[in-house]
C-alpha atoms as a PDB file:
ATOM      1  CA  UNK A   1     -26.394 -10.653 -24.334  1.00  0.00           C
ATOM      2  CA  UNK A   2     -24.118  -7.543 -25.145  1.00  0.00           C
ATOM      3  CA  UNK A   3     -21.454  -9.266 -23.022  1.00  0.00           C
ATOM      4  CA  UNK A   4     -21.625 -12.666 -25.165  1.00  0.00           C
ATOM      5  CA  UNK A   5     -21.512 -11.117 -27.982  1.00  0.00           C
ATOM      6  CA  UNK A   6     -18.583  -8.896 -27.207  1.00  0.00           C
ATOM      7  CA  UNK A   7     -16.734 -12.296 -26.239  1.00  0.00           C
ATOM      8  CA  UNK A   8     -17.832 -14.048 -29.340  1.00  0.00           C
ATOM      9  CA  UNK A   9     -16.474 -10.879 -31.686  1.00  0.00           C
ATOM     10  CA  UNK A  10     -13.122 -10.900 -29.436  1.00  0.00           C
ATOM     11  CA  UNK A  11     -12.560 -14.562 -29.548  1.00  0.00           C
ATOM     12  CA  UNK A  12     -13.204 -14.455 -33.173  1.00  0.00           C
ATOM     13  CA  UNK A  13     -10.088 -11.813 -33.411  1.00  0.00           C
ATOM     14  CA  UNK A  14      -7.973 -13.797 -31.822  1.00  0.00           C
ATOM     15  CA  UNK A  15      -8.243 -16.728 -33.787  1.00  0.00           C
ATOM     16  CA  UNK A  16      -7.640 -15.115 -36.516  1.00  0.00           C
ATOM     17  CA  UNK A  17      -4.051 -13.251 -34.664  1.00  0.00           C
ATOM     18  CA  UNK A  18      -0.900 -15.283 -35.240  1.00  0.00           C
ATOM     19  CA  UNK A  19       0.001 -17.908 -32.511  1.00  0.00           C
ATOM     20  CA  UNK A  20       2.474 -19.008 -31.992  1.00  0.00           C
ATOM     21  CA  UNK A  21       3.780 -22.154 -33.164  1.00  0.00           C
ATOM     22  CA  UNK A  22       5.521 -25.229 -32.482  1.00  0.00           C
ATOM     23  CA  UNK A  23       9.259 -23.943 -33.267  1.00  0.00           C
ATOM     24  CA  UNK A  24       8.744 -20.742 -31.452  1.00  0.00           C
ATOM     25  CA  UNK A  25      10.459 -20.793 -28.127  1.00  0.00           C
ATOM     26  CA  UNK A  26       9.056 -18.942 -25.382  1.00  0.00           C
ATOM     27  CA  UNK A  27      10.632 -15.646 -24.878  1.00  0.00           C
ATOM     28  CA  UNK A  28       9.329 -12.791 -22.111  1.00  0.00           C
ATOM     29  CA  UNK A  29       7.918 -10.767 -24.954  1.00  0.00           C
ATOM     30  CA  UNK A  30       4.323 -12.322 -24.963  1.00  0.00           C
ATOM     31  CA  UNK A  31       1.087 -11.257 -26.631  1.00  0.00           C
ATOM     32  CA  UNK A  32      -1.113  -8.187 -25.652  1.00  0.00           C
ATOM     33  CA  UNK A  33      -4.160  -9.883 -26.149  1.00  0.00           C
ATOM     34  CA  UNK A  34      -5.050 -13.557 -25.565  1.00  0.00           C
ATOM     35  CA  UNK A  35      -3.819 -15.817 -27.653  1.00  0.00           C
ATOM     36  CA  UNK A  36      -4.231 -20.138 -28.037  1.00  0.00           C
ATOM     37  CA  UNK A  37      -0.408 -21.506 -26.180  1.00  0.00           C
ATOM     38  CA  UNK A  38       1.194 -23.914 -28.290  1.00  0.00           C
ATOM     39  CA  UNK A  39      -2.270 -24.541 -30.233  1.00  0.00           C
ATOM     40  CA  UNK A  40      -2.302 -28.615 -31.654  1.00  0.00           C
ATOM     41  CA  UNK A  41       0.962 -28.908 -29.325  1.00  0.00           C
ATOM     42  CA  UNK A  42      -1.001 -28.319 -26.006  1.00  0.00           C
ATOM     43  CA  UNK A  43      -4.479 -26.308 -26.547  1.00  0.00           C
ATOM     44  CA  UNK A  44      -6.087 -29.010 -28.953  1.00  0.00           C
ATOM     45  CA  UNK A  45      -9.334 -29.356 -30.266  1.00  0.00           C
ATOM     46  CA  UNK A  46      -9.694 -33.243 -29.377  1.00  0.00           C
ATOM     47  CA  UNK A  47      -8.974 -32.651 -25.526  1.00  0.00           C
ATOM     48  CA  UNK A  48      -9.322 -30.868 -22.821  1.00  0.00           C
ATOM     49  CA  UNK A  49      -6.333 -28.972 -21.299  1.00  0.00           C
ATOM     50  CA  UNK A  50      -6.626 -26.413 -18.397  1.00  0.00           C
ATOM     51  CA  UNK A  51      -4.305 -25.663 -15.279  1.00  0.00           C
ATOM     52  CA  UNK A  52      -0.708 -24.860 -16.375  1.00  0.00           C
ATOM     53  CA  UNK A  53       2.977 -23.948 -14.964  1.00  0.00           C
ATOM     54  CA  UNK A  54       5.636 -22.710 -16.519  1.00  0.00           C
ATOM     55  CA  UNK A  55       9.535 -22.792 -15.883  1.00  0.00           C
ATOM     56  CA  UNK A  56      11.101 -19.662 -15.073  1.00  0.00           C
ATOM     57  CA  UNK A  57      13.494 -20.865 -18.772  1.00  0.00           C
ATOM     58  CA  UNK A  58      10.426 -20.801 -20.035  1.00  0.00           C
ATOM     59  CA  UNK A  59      11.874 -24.282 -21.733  1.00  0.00           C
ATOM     60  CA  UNK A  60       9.256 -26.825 -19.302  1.00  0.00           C
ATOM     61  CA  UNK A  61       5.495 -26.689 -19.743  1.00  0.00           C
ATOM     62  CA  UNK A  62       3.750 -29.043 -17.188  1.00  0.00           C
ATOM     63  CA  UNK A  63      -0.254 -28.567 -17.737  1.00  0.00           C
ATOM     64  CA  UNK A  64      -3.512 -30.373 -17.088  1.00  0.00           C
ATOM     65  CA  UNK A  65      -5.189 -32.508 -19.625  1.00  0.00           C
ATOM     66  CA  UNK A  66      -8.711 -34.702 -19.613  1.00  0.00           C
ATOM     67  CA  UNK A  67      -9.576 -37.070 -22.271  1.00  0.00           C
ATOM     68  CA  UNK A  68      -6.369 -38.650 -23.964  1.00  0.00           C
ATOM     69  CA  UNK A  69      -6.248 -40.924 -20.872  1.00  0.00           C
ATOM     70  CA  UNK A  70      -8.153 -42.997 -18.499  1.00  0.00           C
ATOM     71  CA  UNK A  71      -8.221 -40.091 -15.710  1.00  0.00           C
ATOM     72  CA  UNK A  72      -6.698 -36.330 -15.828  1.00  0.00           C
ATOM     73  CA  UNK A  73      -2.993 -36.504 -16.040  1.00  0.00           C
ATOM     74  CA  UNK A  74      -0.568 -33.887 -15.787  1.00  0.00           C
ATOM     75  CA  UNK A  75       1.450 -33.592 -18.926  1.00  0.00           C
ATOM     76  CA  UNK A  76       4.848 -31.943 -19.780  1.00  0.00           C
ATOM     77  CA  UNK A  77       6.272 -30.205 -22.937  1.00  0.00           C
ATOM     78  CA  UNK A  78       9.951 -29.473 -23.404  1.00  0.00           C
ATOM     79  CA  UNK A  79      12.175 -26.463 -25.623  1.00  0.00           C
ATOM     80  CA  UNK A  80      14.991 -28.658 -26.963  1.00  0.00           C
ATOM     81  CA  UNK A  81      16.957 -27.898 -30.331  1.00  0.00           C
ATOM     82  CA  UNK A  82      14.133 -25.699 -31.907  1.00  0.00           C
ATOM     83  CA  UNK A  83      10.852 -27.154 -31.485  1.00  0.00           C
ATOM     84  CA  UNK A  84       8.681 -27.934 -28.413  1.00  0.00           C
ATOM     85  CA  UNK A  85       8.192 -31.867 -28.112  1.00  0.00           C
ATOM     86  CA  UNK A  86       4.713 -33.433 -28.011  1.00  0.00           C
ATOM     87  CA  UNK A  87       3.863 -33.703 -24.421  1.00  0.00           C
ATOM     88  CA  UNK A  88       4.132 -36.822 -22.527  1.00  0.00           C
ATOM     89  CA  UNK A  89       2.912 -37.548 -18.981  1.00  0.00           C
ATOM     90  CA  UNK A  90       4.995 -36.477 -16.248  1.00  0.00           C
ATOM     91  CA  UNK A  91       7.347 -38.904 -14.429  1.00  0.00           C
ATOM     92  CA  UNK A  92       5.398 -38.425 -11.131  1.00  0.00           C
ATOM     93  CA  UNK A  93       2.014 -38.930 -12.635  1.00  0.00           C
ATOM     94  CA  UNK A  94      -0.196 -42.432 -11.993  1.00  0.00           C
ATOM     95  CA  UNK A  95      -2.413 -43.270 -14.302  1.00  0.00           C
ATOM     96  CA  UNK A  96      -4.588 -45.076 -11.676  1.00  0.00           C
ATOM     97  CA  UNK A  97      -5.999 -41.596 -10.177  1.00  0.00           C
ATOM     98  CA  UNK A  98      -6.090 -37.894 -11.308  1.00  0.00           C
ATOM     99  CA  UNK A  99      -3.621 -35.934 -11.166  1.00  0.00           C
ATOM    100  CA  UNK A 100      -3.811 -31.913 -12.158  1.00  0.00           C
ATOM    101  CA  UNK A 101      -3.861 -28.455 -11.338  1.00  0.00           C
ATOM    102  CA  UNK A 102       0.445 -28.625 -10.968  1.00  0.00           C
ATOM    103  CA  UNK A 103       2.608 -25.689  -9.963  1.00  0.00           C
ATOM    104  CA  UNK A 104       6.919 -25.273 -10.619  1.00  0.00           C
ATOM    105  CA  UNK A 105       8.403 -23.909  -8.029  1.00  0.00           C
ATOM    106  CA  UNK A 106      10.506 -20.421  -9.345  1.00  0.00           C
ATOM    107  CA  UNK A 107      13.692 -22.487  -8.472  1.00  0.00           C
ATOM    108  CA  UNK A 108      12.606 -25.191 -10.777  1.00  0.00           C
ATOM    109  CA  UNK A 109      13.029 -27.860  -7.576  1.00  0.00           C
ATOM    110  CA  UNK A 110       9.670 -28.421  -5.969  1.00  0.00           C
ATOM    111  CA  UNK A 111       6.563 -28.801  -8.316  1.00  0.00           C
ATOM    112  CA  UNK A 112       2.980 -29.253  -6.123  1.00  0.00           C
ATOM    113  CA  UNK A 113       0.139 -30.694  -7.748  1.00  0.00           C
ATOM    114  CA  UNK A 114      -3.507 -32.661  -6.728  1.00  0.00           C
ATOM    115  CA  UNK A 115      -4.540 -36.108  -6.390  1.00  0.00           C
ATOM    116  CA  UNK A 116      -7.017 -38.218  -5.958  1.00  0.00           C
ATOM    117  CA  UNK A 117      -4.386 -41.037  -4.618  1.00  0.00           C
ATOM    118  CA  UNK A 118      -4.579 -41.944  -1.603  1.00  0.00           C
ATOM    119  CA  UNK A 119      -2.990 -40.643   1.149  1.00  0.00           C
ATOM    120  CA  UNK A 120      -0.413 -41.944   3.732  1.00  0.00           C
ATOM    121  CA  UNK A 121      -2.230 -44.842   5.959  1.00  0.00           C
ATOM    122  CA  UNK A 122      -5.028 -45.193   3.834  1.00  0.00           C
ATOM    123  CA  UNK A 123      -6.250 -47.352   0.495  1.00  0.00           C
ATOM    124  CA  UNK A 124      -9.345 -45.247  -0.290  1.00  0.00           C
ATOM    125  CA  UNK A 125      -8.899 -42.347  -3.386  1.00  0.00           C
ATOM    126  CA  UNK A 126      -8.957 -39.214  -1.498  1.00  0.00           C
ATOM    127  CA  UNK A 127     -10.273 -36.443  -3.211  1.00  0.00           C
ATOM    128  CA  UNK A 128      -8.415 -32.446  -3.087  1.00  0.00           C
ATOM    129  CA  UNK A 129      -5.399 -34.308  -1.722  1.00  0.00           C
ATOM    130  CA  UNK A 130      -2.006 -32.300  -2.086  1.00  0.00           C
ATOM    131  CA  UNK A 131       1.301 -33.568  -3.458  1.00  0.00           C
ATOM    132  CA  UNK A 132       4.696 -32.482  -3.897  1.00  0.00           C
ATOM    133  CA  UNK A 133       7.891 -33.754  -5.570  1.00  0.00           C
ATOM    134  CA  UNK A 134      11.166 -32.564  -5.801  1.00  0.00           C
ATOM    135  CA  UNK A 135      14.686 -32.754  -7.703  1.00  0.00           C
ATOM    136  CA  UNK A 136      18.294 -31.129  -6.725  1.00  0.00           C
ATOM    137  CA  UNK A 137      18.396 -29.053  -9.748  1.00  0.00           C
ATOM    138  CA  UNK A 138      16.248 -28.745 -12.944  1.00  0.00           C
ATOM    139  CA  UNK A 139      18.588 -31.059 -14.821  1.00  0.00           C
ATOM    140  CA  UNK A 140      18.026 -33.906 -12.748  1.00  0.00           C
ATOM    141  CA  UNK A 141      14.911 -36.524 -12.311  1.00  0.00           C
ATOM    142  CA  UNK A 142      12.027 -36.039  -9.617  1.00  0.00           C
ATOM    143  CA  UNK A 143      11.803 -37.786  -6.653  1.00  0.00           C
ATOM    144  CA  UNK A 144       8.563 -39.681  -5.875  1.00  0.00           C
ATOM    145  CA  UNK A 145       5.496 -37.934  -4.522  1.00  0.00           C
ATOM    146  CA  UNK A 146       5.112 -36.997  -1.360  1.00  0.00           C
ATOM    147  CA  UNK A 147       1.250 -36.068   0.627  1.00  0.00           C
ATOM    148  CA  UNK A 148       1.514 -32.398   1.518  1.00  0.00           C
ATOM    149  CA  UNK A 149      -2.071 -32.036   2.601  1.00  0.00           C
ATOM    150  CA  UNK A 150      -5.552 -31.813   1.929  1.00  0.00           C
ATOM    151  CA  UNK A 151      -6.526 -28.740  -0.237  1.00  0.00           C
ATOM    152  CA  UNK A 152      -5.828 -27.870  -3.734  1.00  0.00           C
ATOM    153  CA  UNK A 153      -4.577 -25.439  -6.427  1.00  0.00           C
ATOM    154  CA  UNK A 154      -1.117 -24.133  -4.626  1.00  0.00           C
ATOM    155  CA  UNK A 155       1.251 -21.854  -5.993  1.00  0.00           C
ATOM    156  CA  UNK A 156       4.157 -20.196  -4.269  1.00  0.00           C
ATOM    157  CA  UNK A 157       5.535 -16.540  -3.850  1.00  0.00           C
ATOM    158  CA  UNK A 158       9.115 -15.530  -3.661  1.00  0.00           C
ATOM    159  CA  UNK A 159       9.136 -15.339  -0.152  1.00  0.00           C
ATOM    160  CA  UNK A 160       8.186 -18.717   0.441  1.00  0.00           C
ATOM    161  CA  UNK A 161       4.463 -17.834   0.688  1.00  0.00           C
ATOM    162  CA  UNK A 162       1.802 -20.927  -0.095  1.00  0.00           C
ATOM    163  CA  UNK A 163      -1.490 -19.859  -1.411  1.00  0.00           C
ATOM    164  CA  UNK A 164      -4.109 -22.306  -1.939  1.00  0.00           C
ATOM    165  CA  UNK A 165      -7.497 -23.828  -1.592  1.00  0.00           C
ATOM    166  CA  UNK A 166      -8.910 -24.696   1.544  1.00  0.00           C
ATOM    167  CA  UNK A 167     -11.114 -27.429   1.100  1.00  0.00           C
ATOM    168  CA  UNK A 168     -12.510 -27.180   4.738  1.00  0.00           C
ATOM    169  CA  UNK A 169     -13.240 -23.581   4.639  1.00  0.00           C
ATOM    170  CA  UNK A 170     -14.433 -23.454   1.053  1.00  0.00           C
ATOM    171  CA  UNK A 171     -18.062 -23.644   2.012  1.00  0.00           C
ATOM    172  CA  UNK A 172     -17.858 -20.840   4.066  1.00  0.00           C
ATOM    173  CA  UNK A 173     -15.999 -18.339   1.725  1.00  0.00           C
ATOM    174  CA  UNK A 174     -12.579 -18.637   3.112  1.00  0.00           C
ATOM    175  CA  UNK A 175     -11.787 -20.630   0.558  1.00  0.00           C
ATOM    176  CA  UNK A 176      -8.576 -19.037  -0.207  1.00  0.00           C
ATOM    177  CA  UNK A 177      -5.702 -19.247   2.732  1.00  0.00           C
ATOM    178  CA  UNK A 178      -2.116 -18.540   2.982  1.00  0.00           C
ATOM    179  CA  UNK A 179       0.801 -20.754   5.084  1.00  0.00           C
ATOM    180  CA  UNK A 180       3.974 -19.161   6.156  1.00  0.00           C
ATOM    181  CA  UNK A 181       7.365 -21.040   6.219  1.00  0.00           C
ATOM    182  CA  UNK A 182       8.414 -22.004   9.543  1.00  0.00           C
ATOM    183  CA  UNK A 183      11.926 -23.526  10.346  1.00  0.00           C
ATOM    184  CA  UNK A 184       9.989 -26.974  11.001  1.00  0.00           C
ATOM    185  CA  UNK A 185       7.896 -26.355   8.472  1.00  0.00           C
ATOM    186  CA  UNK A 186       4.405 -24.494   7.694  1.00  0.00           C
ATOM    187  CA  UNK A 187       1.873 -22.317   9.720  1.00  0.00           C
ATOM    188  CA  UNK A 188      -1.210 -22.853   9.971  1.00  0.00           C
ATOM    189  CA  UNK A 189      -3.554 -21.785   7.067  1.00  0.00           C
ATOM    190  CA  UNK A 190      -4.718 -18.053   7.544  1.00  0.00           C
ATOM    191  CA  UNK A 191      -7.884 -17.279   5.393  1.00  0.00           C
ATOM    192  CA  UNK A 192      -7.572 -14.124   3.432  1.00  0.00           C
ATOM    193  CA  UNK A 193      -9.908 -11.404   3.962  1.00  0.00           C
ATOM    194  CA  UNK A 194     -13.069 -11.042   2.273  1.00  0.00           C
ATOM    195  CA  UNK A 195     -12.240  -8.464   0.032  1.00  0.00           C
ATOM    196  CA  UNK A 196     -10.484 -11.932  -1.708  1.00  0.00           C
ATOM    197  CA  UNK A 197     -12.773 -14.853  -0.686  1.00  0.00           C
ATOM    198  CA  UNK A 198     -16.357 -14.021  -1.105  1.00  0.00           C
ATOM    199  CA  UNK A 199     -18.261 -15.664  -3.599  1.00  0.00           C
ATOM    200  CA  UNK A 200     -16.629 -19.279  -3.107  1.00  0.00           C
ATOM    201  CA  UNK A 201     -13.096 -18.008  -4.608  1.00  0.00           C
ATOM    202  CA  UNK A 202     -11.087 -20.693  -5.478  1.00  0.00           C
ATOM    203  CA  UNK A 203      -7.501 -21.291  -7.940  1.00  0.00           C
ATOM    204  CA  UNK A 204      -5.348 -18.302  -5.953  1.00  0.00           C
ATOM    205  CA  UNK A 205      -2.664 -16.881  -8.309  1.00  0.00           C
ATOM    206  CA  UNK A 206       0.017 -15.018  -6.099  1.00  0.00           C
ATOM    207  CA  UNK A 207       2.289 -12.242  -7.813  1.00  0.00           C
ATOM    208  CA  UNK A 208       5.480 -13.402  -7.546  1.00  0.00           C
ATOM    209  CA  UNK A 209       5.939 -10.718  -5.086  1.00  0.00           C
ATOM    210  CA  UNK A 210       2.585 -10.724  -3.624  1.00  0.00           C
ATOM    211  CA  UNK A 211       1.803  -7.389  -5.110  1.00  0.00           C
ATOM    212  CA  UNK A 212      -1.891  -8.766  -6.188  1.00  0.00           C
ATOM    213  CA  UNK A 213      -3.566 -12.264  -6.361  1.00  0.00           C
ATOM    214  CA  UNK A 214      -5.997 -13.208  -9.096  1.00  0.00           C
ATOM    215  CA  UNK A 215      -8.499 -15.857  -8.769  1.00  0.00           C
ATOM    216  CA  UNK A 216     -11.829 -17.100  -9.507  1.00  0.00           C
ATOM    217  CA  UNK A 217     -15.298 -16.646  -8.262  1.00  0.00           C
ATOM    218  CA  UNK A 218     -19.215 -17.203  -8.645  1.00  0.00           C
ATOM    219  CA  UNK A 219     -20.366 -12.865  -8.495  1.00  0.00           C
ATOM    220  CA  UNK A 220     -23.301 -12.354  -9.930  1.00  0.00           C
ATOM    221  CA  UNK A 221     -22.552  -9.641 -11.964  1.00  0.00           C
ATOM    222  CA  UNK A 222     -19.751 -11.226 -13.693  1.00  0.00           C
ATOM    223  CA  UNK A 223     -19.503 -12.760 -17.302  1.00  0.00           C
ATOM    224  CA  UNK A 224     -20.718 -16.102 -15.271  1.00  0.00           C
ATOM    225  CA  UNK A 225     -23.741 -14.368 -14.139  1.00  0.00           C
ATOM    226  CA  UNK A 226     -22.858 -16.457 -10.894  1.00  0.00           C
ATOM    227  CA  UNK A 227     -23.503 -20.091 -12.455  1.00  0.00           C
ATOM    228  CA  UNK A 228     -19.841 -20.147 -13.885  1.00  0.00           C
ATOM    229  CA  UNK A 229     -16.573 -18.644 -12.308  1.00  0.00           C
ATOM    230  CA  UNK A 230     -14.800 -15.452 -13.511  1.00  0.00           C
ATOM    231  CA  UNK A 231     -11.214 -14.610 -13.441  1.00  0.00           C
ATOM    232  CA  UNK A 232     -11.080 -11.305 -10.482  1.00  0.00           C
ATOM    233  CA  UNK A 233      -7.873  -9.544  -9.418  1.00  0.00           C
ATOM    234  CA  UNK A 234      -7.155  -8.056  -5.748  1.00  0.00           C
ATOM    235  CA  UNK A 235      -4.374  -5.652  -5.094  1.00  0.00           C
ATOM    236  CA  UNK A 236      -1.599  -5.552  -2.284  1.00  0.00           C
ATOM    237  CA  UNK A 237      -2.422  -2.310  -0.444  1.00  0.00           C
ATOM    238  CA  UNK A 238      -0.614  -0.187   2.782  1.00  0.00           C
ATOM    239  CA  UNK A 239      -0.209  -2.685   6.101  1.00  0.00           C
ATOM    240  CA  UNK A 240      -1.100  -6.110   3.881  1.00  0.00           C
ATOM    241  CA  UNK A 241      -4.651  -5.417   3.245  1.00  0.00           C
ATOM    242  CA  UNK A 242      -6.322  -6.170  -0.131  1.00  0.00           C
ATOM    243  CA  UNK A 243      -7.873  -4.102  -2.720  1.00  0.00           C
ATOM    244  CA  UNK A 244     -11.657  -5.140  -3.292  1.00  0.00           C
ATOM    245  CA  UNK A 245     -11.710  -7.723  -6.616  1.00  0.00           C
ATOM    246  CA  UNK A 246     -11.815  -6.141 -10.057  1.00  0.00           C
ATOM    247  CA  UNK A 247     -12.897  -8.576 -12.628  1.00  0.00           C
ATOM    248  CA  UNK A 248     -10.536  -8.977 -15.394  1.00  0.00           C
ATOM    249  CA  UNK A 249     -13.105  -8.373 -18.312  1.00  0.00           C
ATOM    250  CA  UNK A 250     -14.862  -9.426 -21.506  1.00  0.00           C
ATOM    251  CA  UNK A 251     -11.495 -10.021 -23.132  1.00  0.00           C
ATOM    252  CA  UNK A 252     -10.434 -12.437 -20.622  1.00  0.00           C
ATOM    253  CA  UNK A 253     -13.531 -13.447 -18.842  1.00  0.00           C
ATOM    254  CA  UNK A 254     -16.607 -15.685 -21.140  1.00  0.00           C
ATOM    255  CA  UNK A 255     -20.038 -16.772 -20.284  1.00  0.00           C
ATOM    256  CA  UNK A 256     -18.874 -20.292 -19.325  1.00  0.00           C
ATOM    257  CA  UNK A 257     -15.468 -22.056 -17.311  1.00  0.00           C
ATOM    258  CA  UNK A 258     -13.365 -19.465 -16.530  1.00  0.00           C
ATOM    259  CA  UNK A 259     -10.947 -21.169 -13.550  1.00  0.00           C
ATOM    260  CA  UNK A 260      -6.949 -22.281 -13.342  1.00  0.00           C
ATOM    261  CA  UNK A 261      -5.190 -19.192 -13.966  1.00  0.00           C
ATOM    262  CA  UNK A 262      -1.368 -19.075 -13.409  1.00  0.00           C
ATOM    263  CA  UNK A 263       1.367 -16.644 -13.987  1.00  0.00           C
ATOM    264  CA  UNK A 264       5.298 -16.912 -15.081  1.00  0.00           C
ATOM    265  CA  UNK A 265       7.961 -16.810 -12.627  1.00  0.00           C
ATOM    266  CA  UNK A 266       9.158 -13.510 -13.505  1.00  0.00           C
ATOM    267  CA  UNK A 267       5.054 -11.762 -13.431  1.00  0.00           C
ATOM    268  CA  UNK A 268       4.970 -11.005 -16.868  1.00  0.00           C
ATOM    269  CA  UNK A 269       3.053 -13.624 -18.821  1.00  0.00           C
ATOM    270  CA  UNK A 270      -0.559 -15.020 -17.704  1.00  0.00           C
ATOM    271  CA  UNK A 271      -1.857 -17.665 -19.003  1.00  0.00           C
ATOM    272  CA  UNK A 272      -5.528 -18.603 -17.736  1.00  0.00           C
ATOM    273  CA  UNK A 273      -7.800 -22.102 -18.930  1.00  0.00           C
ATOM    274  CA  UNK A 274     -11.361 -21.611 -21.000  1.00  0.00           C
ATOM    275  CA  UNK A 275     -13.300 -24.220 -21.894  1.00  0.00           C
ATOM    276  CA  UNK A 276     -11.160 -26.846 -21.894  1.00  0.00           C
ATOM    277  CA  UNK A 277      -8.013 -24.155 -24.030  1.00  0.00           C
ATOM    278  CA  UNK A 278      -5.006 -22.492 -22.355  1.00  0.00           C
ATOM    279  CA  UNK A 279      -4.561 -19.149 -23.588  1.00  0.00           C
ATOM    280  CA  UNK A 280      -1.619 -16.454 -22.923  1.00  0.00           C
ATOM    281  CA  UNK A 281      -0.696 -12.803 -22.634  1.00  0.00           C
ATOM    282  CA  UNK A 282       1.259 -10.244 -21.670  1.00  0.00           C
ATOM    283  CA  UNK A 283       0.424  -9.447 -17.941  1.00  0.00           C
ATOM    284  CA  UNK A 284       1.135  -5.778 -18.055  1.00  0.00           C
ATOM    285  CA  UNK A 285      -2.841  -5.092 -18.484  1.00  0.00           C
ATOM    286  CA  UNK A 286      -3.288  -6.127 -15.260  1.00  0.00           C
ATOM    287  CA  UNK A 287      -1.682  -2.597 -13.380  1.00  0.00           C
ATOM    288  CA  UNK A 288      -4.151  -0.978 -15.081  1.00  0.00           C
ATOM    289  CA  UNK A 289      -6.857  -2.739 -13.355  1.00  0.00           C
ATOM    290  CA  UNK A 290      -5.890  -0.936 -10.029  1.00  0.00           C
END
């Protein structure tokens, strides 16, 4: 009960903060404490929006949304002479399935997302299906989609480094794997160590340069009480092990959906999903959860 109502008093402050608004571009100065992204722009109160990516400009928005149309569809929102335009569906999406949960490459080429399309040789919907597209330079169109594989939620660290969900090891807490770039293409998917995938932990967000991951997870003790996900951060230690997960706290973390996290290209801005809102902060809180 203390915890609720420490979230209810916090979220109460922050509506009442400045946010920023729809002829405010996106600079690398963002908020110390959570704040609504682009509120009536993106964050609305008619929809549900959740899952986001961010251009390394800071000038492209692609993000999840649920309820304007038929199925989820992955939207985009652009900086162009002043003001942030109202966000249309992306070129790539198909209205006949869901599409979500996207991810810009720091390059601004390759952009990953989920699908319920089907995949290569078959006509059934196939669920935690993995897509990709890709363009020669930010400036020009994407290409069309391409299957990648089954799983979900990827995003990508300087190196090269997939993380994402492993649908076929979900169930058994190894939810959360990593693939290497190969010069014919991926390795196989490593689970990380428990220290990261206990709990069913799901939605990995890698540090740009893998210096910690945060995710989500069903502990017990967390603002979920283990019936809804909290937002948990594990550190890069000596020889590539992993600090034990530190949940990100009351000011973050609610009693209900707390899942989709992602981080800017350059590591300083978060931006995490609640109950159907994108919020955003600075990310320099997060070194003092180590």
């Amino acid at each position: 009960m203390k915890n609720y109502l420490r979230y209810i008093t916090n979220l109460i402050l922050l509506f009442t903060l400045s946010v920023i608004s729809a002829t405010a571009p996106i600079n690398k100065i963002a908020p110390a404490f959570p704040e609504l992204f682009l509120p009536g722009i993106v964050s609305t109160s008619v929809y549900q929006e959740f899952s986001c990516t961010i251009s390394s400009d800071m000038k492209e928005f692609y993000f999840s949304r649920t309820g304007q149309f038929s199925n989820t569809t992955i939207l985009v929102s652009y900086y162009k002479d002043g003001y942030w335009s109202d966000p249309k569906p992306a070129h790539f999406t198909n209205p006949e399935y869901r599409d979500l949960e996207p991810h810009l490459t720091a390059d601004g080429t390759t952009l990953f997302f989920d699908s319920t399309r089907p995949k290569p040789g078959s006509s059934s919907p196939n669920n935690w299906g993995m897509w990709v597209v890709k363009r020669p330079d930010r400036e020009a169109p994407w290409g069309n989609p391409e299957y990648f594989g089954q799983g979900m939620f990827l995003t990508t660290a300087k190196s090269g480094n997939l993380y994402y969900t492993d649908i076929s090891t979900y169930r058994q807490s190894k939810g959360i794997s990593v693939r290497i770039p190969l010069n014919d293409g991926y390795s196989a998917p490593t689970p990380l160590p428990q220290e990261v995938n206990r709990n069913f932990a799901a939605h990995p967000v890698i540090a740009p340069d893998e210096s910690f991951i945060i995710f989500d997870a069903f502990y017990p003790d967390g603002q979920g009480k283990g019936n809804f996900p909290d937002y948990y951060i594990g550190f890069r230690e000596e020889r590539g092990s992993w600090s034990e997960a530190v949940n990100l706290g009351d000011v973050i973390n609610g009693p209900l959906h707390n899942n989709c996290a992602s981080i800017s290209p350059d590591g300083r801005i978060l931006f995490y999903s609640y109950e159907g809102d994108i919020f955003w902060l600075s990310a320099e809180f997060l070194q003092n959860l180590r």
